[in-house]
Protein backbone atom coordinates (compact mmCIF):
# COMPACT_ATOMS: atom_id res chain seq x y z
CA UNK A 1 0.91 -3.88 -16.66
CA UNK A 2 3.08 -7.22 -17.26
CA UNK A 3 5.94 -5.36 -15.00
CA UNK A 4 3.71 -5.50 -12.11
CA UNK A 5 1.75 -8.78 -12.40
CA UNK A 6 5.06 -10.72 -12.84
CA UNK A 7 6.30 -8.21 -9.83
CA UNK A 8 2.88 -9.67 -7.52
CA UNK A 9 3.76 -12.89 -8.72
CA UNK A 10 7.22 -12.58 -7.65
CA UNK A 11 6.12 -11.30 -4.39
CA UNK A 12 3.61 -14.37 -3.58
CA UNK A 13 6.30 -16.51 -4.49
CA UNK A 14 8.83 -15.25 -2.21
CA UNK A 15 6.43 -14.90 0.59
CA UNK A 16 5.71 -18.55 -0.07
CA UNK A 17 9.16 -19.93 -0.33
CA UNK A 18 9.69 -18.02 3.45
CA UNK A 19 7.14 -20.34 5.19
CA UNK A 20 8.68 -20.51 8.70
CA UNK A 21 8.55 -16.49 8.97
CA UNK A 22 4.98 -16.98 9.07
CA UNK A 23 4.55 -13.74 6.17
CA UNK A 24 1.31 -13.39 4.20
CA UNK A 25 0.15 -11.01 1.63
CA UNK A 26 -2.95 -8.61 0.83
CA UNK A 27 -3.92 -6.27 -1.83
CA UNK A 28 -5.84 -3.20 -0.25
CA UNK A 29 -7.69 -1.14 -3.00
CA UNK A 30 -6.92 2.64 -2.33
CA UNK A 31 -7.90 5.68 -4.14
CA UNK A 32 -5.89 8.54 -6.53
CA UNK A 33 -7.43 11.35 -8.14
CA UNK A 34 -4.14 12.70 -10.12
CA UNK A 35 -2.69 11.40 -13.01
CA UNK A 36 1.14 11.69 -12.22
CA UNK A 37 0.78 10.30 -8.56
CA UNK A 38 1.63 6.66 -9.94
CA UNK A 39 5.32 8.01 -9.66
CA UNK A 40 5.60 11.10 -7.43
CA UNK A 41 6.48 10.54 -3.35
CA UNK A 42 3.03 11.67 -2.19
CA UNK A 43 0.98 8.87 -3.35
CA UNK A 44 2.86 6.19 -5.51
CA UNK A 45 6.12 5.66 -4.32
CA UNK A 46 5.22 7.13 -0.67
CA UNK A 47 3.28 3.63 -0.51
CA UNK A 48 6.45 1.32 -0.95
CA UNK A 49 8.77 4.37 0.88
CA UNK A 50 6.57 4.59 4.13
CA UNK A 51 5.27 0.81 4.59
CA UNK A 52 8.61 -0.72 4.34
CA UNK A 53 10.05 1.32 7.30
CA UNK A 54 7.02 0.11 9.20
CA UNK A 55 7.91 -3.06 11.63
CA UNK A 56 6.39 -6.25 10.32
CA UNK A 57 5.93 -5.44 6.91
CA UNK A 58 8.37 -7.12 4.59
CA UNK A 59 7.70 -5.23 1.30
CA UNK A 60 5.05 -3.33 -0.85
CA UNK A 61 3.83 -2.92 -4.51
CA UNK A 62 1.61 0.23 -5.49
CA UNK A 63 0.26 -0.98 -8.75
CA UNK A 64 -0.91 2.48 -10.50
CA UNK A 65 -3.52 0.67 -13.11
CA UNK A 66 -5.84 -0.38 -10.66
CA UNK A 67 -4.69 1.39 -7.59
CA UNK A 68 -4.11 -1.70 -5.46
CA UNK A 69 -1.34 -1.98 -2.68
CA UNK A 70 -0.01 -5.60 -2.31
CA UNK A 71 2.01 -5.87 0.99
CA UNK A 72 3.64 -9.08 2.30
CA UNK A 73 3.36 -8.63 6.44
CA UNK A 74 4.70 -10.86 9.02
CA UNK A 75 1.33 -12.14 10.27
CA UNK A 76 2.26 -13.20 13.54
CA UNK A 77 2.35 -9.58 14.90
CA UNK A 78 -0.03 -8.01 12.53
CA UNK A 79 -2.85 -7.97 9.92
CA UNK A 80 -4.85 -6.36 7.23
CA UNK A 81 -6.67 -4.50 9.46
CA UNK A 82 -3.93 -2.63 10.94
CA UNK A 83 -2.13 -2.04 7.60
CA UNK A 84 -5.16 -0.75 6.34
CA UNK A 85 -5.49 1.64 9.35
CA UNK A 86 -1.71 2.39 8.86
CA UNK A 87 -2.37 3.60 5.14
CA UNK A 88 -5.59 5.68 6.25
CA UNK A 89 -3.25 7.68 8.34
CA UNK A 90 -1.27 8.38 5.48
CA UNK A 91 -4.25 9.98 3.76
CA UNK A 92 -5.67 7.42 1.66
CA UNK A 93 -8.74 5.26 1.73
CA UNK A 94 -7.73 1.76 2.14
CA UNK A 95 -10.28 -0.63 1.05
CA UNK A 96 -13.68 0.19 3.34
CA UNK A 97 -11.53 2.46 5.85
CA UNK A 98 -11.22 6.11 5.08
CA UNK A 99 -8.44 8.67 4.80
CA UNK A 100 -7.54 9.90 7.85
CA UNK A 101 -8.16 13.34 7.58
CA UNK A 102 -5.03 14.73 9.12
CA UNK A 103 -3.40 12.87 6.61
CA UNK A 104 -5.13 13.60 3.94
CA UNK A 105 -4.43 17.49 4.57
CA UNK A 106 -0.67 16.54 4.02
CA UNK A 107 -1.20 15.45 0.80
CA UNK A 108 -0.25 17.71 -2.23
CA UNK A 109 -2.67 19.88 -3.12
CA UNK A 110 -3.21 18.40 -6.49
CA UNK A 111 -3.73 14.79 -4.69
CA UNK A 112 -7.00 15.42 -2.64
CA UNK A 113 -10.05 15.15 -4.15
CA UNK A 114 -12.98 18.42 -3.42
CA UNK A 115 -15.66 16.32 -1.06
């Protein structure tokens, strides 16, 4: 739990220190139903994998313990909204948006939660 507060931290600060490229940071609360998706590359680490090949955003953080995604974004050319669509179409609810549900049926089996 210390690992990823002092990784946040690190994150804010960095963001921060890198004024002039206009970057800012959210935390979107998301949803997992599996215990072992902290790690695995359909949930956890799919978060940091597919949002840092996405243009704009500088880095993310999955933290597992209270399923929160912190991403620093260049907010010149986007926002929270649109990173919140972005992980929606990766099939995950992100904050008040819901799981896209053509990515949601790409998720492992044991990942998706009976509705």
């Amino acid at each position: 739990m210390i690992k990823y507060g002092l990784l946040t931290l690190l994150i804010i600060i960095c963001s921060n220190s890198f004024g002039q490229n206009k970057v800012d940071t959210v935390t979107i609360k998301t949803r997992i139903t599996c215990d072992h998706c902290n790690t695995c590359e359909t949930c956890g680490l799919r978060f940091e994998k597919d949002l840092y090949f996405e243009k704009r955003i500088r880095n993310s953080v999955f933290n597992p313990i209270d399923t929160t995604i912190t991403v620093v974004f260049k907010n010149t050319v986007t926002n929270p909204d649109i990173i919140r669509q972005k992980i929606a179409k990766m099939g995950f609810d992100a904050d008040d948006v819901k799981a896209d549900p053509d990515g949601y049926q790409q998720l492992d089996k044991c990942c998706r939660r009976d509705l």
